[in-house]
N, C-alpha and C. Protein backbone atom coordinates (compact mmCIF):
# COMPACT_ATOMS: atom_id res chain seq x y z
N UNK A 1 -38.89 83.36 69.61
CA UNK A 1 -39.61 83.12 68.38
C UNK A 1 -39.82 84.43 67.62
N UNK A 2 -40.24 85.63 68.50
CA UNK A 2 -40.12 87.00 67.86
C UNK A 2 -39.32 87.17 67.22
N UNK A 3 -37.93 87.05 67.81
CA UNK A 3 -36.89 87.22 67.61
C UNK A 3 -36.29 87.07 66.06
N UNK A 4 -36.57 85.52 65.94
CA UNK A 4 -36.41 85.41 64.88
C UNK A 4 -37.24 85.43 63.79
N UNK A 5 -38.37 85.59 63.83
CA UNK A 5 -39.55 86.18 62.87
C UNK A 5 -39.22 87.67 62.29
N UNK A 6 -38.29 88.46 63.48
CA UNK A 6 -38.09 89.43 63.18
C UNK A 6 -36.77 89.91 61.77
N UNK A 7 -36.00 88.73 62.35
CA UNK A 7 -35.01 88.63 61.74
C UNK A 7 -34.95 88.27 60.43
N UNK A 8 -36.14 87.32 59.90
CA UNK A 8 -36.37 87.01 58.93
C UNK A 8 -36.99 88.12 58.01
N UNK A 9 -37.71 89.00 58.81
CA UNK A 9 -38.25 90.44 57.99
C UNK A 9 -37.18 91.18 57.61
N UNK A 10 -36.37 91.20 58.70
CA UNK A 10 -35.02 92.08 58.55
C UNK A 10 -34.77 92.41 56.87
N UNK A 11 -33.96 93.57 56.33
CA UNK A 11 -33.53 93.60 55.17
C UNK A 11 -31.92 93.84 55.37
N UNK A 12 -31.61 93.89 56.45
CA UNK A 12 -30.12 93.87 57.24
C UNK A 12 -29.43 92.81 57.13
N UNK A 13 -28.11 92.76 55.84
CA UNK A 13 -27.46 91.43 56.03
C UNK A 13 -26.20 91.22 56.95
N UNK A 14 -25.74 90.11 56.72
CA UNK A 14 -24.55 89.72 57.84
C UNK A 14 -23.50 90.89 57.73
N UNK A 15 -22.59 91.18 58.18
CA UNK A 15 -21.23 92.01 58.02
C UNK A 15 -20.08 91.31 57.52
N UNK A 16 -19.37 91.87 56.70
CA UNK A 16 -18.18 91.06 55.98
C UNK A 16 -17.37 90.77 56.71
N UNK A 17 -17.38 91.41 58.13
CA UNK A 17 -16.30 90.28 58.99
C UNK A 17 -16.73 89.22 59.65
N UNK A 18 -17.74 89.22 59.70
CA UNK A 18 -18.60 88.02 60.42
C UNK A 18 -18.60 87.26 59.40
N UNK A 19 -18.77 87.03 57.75
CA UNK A 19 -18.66 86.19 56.99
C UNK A 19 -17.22 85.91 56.85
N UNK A 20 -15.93 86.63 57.03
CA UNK A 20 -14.68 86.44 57.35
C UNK A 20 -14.32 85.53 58.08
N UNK A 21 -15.02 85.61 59.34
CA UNK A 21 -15.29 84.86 60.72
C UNK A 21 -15.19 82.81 60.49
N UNK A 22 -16.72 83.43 59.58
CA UNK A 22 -17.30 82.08 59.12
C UNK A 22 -16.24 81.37 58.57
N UNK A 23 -15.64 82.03 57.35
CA UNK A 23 -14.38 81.39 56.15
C UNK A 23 -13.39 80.81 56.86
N UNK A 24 -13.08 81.46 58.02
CA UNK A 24 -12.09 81.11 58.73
C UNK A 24 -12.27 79.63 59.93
N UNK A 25 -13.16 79.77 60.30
CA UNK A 25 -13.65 79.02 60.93
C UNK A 25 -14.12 77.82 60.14
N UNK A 26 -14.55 77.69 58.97
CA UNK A 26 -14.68 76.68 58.27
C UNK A 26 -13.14 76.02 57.94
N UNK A 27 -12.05 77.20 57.00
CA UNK A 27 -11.22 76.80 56.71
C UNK A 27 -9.78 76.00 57.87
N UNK A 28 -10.29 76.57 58.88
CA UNK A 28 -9.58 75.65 59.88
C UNK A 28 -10.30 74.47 60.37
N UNK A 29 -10.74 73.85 60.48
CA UNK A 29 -11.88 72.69 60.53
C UNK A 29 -11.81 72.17 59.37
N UNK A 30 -11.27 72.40 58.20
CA UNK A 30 -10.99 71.78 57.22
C UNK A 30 -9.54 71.29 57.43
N UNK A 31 -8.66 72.06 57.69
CA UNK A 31 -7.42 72.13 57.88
C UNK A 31 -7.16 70.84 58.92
N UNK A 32 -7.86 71.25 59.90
CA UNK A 32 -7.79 70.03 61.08
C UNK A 32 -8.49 68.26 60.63
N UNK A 33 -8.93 68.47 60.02
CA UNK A 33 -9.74 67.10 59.03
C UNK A 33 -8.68 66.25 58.41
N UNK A 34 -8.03 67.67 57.82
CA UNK A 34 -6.75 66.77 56.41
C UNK A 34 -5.57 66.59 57.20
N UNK A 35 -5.71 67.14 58.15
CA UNK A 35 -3.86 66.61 59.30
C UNK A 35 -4.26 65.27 60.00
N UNK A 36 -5.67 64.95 60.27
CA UNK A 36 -5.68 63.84 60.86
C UNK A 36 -6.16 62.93 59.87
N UNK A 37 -6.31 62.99 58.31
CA UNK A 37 -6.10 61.72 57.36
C UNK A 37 -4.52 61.77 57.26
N UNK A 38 -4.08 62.74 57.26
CA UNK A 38 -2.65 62.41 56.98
C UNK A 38 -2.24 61.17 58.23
N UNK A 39 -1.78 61.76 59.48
CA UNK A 39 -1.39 61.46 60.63
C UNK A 39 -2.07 60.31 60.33
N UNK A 40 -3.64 59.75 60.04
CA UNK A 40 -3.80 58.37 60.19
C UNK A 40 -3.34 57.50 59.01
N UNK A 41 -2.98 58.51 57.76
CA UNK A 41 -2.49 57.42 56.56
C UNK A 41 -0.95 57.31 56.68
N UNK A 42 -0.08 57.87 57.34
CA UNK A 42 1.62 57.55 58.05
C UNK A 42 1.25 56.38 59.05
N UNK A 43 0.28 56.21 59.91
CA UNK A 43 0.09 55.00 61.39
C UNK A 43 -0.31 54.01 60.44
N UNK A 44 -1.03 54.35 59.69
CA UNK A 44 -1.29 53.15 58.97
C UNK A 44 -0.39 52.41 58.06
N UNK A 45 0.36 53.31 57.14
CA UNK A 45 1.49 52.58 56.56
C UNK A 45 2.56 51.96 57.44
N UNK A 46 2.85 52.65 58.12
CA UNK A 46 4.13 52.17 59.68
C UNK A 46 3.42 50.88 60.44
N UNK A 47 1.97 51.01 60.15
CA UNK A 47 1.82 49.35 60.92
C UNK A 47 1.92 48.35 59.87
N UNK A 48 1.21 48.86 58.68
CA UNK A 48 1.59 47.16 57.88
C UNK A 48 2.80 47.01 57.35
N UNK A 49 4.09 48.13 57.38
CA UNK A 49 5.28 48.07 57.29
C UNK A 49 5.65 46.83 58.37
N UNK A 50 5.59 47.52 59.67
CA UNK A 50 6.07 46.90 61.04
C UNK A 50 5.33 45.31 60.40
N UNK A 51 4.07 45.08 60.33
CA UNK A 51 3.52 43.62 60.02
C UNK A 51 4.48 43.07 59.20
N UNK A 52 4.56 43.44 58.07
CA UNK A 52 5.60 42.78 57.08
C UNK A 52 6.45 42.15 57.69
N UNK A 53 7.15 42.69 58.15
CA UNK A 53 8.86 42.96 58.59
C UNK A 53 8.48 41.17 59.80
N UNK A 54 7.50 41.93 60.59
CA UNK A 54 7.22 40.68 61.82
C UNK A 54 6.91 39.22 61.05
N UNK A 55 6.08 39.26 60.11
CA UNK A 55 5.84 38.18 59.41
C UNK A 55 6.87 37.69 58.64
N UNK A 56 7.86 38.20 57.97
CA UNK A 56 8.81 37.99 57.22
C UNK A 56 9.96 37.34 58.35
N UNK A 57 10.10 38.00 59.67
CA UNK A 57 10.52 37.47 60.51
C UNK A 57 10.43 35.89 61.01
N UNK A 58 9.22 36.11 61.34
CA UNK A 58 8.76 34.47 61.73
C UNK A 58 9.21 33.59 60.55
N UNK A 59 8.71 33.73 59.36
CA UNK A 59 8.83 32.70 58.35
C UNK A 59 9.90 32.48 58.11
N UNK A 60 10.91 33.52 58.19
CA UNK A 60 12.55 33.25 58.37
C UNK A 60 12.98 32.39 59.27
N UNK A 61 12.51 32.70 60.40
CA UNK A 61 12.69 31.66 61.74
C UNK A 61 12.36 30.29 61.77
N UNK A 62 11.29 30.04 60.82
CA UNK A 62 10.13 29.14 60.85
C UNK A 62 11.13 28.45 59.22
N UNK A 63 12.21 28.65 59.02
CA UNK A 63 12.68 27.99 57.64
C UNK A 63 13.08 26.86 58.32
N UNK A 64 13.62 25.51 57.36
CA UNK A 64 14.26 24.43 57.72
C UNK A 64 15.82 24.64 58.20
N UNK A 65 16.12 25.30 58.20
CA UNK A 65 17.83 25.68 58.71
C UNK A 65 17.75 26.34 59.99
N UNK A 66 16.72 26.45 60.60
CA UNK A 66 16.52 26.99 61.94
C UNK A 66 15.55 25.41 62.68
N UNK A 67 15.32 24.42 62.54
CA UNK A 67 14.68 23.59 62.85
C UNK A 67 15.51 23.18 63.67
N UNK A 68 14.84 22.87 64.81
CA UNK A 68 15.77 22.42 66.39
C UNK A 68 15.51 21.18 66.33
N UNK A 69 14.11 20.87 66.15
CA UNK A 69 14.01 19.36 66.36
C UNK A 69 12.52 18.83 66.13
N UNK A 70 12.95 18.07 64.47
CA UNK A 70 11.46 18.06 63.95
C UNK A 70 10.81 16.76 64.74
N UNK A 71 10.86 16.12 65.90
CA UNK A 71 10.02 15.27 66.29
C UNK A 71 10.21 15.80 68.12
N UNK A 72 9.43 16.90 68.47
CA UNK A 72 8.52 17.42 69.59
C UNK A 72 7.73 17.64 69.56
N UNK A 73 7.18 16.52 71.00
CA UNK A 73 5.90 16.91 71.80
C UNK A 73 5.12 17.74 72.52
N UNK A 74 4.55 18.54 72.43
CA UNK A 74 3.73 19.12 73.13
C UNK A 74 2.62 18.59 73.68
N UNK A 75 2.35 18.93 74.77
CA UNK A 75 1.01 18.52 75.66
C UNK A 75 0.26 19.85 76.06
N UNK A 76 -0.95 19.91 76.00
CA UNK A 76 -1.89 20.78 75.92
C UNK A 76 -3.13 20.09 77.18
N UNK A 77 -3.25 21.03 78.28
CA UNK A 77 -3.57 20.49 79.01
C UNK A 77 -4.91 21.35 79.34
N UNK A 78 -5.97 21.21 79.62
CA UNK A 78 -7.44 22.00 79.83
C UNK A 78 -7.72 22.17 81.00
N UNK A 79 -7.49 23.44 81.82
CA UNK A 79 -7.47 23.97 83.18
C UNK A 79 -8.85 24.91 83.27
N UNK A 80 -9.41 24.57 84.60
CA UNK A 80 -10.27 25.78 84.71
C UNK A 80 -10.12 26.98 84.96
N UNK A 81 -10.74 28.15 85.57
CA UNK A 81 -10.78 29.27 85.76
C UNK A 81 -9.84 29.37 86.80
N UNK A 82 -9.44 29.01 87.59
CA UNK A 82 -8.99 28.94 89.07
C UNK A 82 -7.69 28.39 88.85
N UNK A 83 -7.19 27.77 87.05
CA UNK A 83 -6.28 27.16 87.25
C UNK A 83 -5.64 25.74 87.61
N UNK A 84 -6.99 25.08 87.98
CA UNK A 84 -6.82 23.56 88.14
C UNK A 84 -6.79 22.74 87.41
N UNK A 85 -6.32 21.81 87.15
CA UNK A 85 -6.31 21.16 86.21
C UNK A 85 -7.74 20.19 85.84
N UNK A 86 -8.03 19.90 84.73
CA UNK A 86 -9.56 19.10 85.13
C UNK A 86 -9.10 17.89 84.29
N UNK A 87 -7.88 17.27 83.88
CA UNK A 87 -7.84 15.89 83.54
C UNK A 87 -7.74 15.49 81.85
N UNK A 88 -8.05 16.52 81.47
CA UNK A 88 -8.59 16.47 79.78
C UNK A 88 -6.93 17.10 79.33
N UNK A 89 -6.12 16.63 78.45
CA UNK A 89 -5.19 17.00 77.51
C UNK A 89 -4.69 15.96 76.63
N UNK A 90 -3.78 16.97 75.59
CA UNK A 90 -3.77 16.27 74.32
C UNK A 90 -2.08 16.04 74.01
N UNK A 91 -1.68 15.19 73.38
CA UNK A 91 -0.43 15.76 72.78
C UNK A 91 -0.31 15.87 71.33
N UNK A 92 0.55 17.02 71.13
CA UNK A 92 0.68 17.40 69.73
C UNK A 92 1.78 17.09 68.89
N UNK A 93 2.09 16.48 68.31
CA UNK A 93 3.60 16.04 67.70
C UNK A 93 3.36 17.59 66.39
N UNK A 94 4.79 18.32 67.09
CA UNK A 94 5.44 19.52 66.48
C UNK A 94 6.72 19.35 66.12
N UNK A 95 7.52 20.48 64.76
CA UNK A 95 8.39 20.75 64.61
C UNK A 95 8.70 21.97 65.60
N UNK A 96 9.66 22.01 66.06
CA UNK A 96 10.75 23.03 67.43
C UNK A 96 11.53 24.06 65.98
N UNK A 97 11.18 25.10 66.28
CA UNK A 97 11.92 26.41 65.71
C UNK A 97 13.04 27.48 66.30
N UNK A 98 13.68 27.92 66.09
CA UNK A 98 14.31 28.56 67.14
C UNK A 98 15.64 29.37 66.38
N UNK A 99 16.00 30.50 67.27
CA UNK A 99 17.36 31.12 66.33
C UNK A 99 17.95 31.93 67.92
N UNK A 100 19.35 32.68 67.36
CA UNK A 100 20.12 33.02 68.22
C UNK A 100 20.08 33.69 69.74
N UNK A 101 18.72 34.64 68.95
CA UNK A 101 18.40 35.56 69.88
C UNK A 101 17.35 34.78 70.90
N UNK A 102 17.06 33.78 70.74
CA UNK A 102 16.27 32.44 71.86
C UNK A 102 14.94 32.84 71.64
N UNK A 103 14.26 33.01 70.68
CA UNK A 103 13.01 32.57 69.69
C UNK A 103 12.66 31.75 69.62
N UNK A 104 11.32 31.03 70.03
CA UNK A 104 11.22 29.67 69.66
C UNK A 104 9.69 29.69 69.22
N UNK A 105 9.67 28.88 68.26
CA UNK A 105 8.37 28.69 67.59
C UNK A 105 7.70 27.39 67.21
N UNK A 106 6.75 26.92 67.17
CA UNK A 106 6.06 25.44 67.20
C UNK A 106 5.03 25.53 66.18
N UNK A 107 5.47 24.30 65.33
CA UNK A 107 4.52 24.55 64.10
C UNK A 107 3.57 22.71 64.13
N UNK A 108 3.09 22.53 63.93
CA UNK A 108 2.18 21.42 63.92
C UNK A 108 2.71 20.18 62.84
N UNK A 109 3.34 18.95 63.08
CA UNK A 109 3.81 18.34 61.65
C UNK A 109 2.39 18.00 60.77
């Protein structure tokens, strides 16, 4: 507490390399701030790129010229934790999607 009571009397200011110090030390901490908006505004464009592309995908897949077979059933069946079956399911009448690379997709009629 002296210490700095004392310091405050002081008429002794900082040294110009110690305020050098400071500049520098600020200006890299700045530096490091704006590389990681960058780095996160490239991840960010590259994912809703990648989204596009995936969504544009499906809906391609999901056209009528890829339709395998517009009258399939699905059954949806309600299992417990363990995997057992407990008796309760549904069936769903779906259109069947599908393309070369063995994609298949189920859309609800």
């Amino acid at each position: 507490m002296k210490k700095n009571l004392s310091k405050l009397r002081s008429h002794k200011g900082e040294s110009f390399v110690e305020i050098l110090i400071a500049i520098l030390i600020v200006a890299f901490g700045c530096l490091l701030l704006a590389s990681m908006f960058s780095a996160s505004f490239d991840l960010n464009t590259s994912a809703q790129q990648k989204d596009k592309e995936f969504y544009q995908s499906i809906s391609d897949m999901e056209s009528e010229s890829n339709l395998v077979d517009d009258d399939f059933q699905v059954t949806i069946t309600e299992t417990d934790g363990n995997g057992t079956t407990s008796g309760a399911s549904v069936n769903v009448n779906t259109n069947k999607y599908g393309d070369e690379n063995g994609l298949t997709s189920y859309r609800k009629n």
